[in-house]
N, C-alpha and C. Protein backbone atom coordinates (compact mmCIF):
# COMPACT_ATOMS: atom_id res chain seq x y z
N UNK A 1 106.22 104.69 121.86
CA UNK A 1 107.33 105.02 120.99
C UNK A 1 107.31 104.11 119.76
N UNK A 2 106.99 104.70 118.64
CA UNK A 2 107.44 103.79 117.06
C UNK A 2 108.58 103.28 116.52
N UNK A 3 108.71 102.46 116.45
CA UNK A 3 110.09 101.91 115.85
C UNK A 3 110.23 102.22 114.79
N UNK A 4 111.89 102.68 114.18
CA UNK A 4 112.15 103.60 112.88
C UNK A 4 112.16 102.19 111.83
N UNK A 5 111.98 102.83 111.03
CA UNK A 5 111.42 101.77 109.69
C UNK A 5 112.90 101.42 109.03
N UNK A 6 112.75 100.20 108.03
CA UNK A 6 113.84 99.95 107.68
C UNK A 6 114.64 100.71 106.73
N UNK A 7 115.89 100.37 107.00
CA UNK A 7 117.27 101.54 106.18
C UNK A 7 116.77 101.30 104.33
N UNK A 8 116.44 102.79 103.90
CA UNK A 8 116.31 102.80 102.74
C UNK A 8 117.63 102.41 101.74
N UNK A 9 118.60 102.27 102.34
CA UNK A 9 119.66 101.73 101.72
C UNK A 9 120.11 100.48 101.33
N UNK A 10 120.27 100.05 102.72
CA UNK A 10 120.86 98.23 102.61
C UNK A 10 119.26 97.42 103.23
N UNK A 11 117.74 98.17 103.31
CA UNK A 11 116.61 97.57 103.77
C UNK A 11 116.52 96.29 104.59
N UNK A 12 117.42 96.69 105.85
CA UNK A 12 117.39 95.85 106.86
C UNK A 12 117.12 96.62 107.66
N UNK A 13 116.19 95.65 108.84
CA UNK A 13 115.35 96.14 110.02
C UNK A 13 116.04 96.65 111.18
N UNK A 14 117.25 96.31 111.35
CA UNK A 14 118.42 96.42 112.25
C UNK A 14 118.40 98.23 112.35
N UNK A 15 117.57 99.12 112.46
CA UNK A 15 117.61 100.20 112.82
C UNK A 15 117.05 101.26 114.07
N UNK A 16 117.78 102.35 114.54
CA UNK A 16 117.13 103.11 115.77
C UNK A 16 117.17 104.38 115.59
N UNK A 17 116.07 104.69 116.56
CA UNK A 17 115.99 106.40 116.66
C UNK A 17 117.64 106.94 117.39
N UNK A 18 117.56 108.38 117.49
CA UNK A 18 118.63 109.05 117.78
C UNK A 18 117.91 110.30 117.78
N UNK A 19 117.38 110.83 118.78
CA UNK A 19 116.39 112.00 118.25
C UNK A 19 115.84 112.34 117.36
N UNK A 20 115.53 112.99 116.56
CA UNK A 20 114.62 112.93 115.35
C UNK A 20 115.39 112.24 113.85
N UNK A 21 116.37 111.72 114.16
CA UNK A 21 117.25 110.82 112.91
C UNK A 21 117.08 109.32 113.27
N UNK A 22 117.00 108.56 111.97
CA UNK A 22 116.87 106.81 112.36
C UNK A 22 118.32 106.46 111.84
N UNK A 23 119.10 105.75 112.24
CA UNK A 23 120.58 105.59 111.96
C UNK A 23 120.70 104.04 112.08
N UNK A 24 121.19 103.67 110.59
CA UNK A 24 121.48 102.38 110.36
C UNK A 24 122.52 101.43 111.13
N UNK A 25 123.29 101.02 111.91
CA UNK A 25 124.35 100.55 112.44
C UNK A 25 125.17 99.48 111.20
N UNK A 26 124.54 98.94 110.37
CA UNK A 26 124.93 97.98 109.53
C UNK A 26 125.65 98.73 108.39
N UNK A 27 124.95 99.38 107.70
CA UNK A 27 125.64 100.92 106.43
C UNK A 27 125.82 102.10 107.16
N UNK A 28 125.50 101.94 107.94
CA UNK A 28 125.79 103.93 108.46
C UNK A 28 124.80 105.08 107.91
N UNK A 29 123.79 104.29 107.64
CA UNK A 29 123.00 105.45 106.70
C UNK A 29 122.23 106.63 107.53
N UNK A 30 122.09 108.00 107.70
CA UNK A 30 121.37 108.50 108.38
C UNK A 30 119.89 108.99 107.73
N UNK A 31 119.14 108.81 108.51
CA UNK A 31 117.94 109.32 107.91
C UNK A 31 116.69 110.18 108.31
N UNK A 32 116.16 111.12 108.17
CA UNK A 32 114.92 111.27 108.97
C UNK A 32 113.84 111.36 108.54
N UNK A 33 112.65 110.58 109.17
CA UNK A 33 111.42 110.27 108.24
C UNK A 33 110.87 111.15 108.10
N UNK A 34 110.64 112.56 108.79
CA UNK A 34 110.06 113.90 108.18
C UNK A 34 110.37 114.01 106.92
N UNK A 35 111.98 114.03 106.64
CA UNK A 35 111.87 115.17 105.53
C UNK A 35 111.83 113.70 104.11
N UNK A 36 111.48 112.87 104.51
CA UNK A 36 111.29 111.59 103.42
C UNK A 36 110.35 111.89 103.11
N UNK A 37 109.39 111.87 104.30
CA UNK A 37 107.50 112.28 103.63
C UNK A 37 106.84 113.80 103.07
N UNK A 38 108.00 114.45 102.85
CA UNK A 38 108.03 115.87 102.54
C UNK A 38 107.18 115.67 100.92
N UNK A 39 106.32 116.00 100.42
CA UNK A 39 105.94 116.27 99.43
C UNK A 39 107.00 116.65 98.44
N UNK A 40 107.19 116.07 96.75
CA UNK A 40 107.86 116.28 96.09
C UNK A 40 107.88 117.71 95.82
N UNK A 41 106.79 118.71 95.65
CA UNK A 41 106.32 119.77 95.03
C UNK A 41 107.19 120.55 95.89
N UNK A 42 106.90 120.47 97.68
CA UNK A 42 107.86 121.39 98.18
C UNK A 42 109.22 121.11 98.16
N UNK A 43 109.93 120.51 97.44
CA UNK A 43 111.55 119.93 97.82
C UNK A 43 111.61 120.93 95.71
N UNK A 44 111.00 120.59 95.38
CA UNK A 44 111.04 121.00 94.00
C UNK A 44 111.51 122.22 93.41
N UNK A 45 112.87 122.59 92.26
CA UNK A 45 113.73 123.81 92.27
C UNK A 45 112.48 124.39 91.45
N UNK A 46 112.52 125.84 91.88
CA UNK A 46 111.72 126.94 91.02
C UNK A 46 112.59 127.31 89.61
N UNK A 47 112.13 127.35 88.80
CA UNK A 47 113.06 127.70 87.56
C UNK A 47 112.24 129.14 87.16
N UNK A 48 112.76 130.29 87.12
CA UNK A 48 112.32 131.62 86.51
C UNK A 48 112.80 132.22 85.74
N UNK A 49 112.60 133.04 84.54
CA UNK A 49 113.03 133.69 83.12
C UNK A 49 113.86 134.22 83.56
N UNK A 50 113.87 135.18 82.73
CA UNK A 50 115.25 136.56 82.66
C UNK A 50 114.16 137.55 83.05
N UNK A 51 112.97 137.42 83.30
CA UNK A 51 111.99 138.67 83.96
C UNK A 51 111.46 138.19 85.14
N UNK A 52 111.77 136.53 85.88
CA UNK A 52 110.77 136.50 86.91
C UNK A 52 109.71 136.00 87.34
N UNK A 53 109.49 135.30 86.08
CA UNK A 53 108.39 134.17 85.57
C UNK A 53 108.62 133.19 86.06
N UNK A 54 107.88 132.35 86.84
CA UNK A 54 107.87 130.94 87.16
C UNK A 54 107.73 130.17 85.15
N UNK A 55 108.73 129.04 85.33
CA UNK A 55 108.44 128.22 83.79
C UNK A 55 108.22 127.13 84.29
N UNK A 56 107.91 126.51 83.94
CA UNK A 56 107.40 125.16 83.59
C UNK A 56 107.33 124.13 82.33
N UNK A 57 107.10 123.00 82.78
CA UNK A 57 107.39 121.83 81.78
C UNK A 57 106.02 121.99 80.49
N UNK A 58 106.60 122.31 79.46
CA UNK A 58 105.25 122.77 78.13
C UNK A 58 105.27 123.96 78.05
N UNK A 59 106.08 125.06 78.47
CA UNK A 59 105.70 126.42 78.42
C UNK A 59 106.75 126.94 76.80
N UNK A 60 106.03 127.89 76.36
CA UNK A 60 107.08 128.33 75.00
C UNK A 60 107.97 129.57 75.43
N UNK A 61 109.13 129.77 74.97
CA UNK A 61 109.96 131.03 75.29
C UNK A 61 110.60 130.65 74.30
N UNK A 62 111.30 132.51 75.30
CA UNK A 62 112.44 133.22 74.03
C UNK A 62 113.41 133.38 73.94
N UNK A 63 114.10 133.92 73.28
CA UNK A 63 115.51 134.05 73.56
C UNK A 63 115.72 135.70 73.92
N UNK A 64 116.37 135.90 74.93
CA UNK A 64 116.08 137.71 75.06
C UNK A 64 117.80 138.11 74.64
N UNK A 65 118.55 137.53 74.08
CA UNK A 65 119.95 137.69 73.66
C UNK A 65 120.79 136.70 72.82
N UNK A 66 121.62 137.25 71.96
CA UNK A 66 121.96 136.19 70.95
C UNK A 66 123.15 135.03 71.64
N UNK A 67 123.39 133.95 71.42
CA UNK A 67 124.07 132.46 72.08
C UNK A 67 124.67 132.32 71.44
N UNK A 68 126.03 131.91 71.14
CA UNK A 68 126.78 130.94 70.41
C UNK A 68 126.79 129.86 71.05
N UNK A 69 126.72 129.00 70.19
CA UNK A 69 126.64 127.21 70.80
C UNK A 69 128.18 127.20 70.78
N UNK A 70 127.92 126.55 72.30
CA UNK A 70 129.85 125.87 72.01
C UNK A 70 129.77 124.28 71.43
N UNK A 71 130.81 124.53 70.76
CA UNK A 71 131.49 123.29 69.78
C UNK A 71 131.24 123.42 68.57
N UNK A 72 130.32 124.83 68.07
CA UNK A 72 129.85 124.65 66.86
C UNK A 72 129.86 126.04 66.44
N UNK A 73 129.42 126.22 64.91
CA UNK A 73 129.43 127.28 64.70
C UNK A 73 127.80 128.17 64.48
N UNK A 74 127.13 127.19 65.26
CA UNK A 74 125.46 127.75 65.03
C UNK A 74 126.01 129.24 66.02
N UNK A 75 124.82 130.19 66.00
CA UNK A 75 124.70 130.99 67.13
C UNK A 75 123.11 131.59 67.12
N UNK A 76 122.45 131.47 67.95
CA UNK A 76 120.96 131.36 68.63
C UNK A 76 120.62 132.92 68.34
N UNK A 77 119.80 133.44 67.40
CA UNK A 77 119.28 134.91 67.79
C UNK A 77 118.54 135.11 68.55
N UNK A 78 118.52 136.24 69.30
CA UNK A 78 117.97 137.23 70.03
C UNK A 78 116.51 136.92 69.57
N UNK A 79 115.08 136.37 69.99
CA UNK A 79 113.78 136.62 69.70
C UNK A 79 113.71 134.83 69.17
N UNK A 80 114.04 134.23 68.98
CA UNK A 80 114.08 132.45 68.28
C UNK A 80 113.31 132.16 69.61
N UNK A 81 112.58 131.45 69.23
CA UNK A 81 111.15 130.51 69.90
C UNK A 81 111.42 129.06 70.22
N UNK A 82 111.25 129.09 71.47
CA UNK A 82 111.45 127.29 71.72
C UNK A 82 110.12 127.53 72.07
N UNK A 83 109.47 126.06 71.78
CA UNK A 83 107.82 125.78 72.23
C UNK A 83 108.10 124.37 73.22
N UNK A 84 107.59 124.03 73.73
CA UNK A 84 107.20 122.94 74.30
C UNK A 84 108.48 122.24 75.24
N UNK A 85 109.20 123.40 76.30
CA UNK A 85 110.35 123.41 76.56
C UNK A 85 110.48 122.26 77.69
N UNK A 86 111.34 121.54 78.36
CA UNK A 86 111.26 120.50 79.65
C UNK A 86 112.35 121.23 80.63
N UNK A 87 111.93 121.26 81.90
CA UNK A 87 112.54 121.29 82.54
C UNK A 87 113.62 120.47 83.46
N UNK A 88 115.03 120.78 83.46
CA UNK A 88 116.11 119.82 84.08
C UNK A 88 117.31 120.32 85.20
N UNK A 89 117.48 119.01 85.95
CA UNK A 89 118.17 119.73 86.78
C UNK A 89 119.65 119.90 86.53
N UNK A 90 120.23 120.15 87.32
CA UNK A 90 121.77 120.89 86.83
C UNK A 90 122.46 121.97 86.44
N UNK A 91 123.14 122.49 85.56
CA UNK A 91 123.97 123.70 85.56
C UNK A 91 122.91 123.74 84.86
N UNK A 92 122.49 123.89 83.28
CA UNK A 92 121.17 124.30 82.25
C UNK A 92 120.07 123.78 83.10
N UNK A 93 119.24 124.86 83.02
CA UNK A 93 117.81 124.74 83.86
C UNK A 93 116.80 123.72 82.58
N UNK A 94 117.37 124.41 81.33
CA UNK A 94 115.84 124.46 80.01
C UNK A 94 116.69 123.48 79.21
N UNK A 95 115.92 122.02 78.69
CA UNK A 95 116.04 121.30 77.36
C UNK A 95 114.82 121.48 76.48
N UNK A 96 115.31 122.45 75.43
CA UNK A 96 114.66 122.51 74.49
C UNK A 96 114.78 122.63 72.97
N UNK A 97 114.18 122.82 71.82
CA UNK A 97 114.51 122.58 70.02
C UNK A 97 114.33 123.75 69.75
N UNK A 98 115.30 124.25 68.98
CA UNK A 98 115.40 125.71 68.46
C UNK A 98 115.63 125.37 66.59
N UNK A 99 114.92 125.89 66.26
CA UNK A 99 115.36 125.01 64.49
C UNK A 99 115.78 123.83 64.21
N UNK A 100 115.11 122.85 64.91
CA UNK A 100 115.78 121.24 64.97
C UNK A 100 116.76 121.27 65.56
N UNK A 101 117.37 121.94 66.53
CA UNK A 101 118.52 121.36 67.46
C UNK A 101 118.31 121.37 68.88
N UNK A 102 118.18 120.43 69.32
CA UNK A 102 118.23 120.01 70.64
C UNK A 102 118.96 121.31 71.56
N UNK A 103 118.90 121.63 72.23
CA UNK A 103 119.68 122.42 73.08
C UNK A 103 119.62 122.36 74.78
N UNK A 104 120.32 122.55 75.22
CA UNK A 104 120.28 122.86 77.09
C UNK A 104 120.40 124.44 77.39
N UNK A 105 119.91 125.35 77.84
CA UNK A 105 119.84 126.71 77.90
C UNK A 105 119.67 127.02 79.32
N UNK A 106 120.24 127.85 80.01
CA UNK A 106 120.04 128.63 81.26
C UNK A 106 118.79 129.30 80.71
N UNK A 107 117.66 129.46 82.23
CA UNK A 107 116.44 130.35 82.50
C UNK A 107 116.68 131.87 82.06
N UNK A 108 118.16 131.86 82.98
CA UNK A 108 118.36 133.61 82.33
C UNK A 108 118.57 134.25 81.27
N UNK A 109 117.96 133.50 80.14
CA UNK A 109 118.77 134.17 78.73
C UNK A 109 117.22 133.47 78.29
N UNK A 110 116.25 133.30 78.89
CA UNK A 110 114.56 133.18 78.33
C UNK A 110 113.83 134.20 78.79
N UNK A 111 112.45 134.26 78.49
CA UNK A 111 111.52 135.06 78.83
C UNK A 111 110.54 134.25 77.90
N UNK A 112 109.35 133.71 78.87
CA UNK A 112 108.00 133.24 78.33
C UNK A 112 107.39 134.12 77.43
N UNK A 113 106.72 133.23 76.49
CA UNK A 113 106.36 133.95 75.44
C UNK A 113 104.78 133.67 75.77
């Protein structure tokens, strides 16, 4: 039997199994070392267009409908090109530059170009 490794939290040794969970007694932290050693790639959100497209970090898209920016009075046309887009997590999937402005955009209102 292996002894569970130390609490990624408060990293004291003071820890035990509990069936497949290692549980801190000192913080309370629960943990299980499977899904720690899980590869980043599979834990990783899929982000897809407004058609279905896997996107990715460097990919260029479009706009498939016109935006008004809130707080301002820009508004985004229908067909405007972001190039070299990053992907993020949270409510906006896409940070990307549309005519020099920075923007945060939902997947569903893109389509790879």
């Amino acid at each position: 039997m292996s002894t569970p490794s130390a609490c990624p939290v408060c990293t004291l040794e003071n820890t035990y199994r509990d069936g497949e969970m290692n549980i801190c007694p000192d913080c309370g932290h629960e943990w299980n070392d499977a899904a720690e050693a899980a590869p980043a790639d599979e834990t990783a959100k899929v982000v897809r267009d407004a058609n279905g497209q896997i996107l990715v970090d460097g990919d260029s898209v479009i706009l498939v409908k016109d935006l008004k920016v809130k707080g301002s009075s820009i508004t985004l046309k229908k067909g405007a090109k972001a190039k070299g887009i990053r992907l993020v997590d949270g409510d906006h999937d896409v940070d990307c530059k549309i005519d020099g402005v920075s923007l945060m955009l939902k997947s569903e209102f893109l389509k790879k170009a």
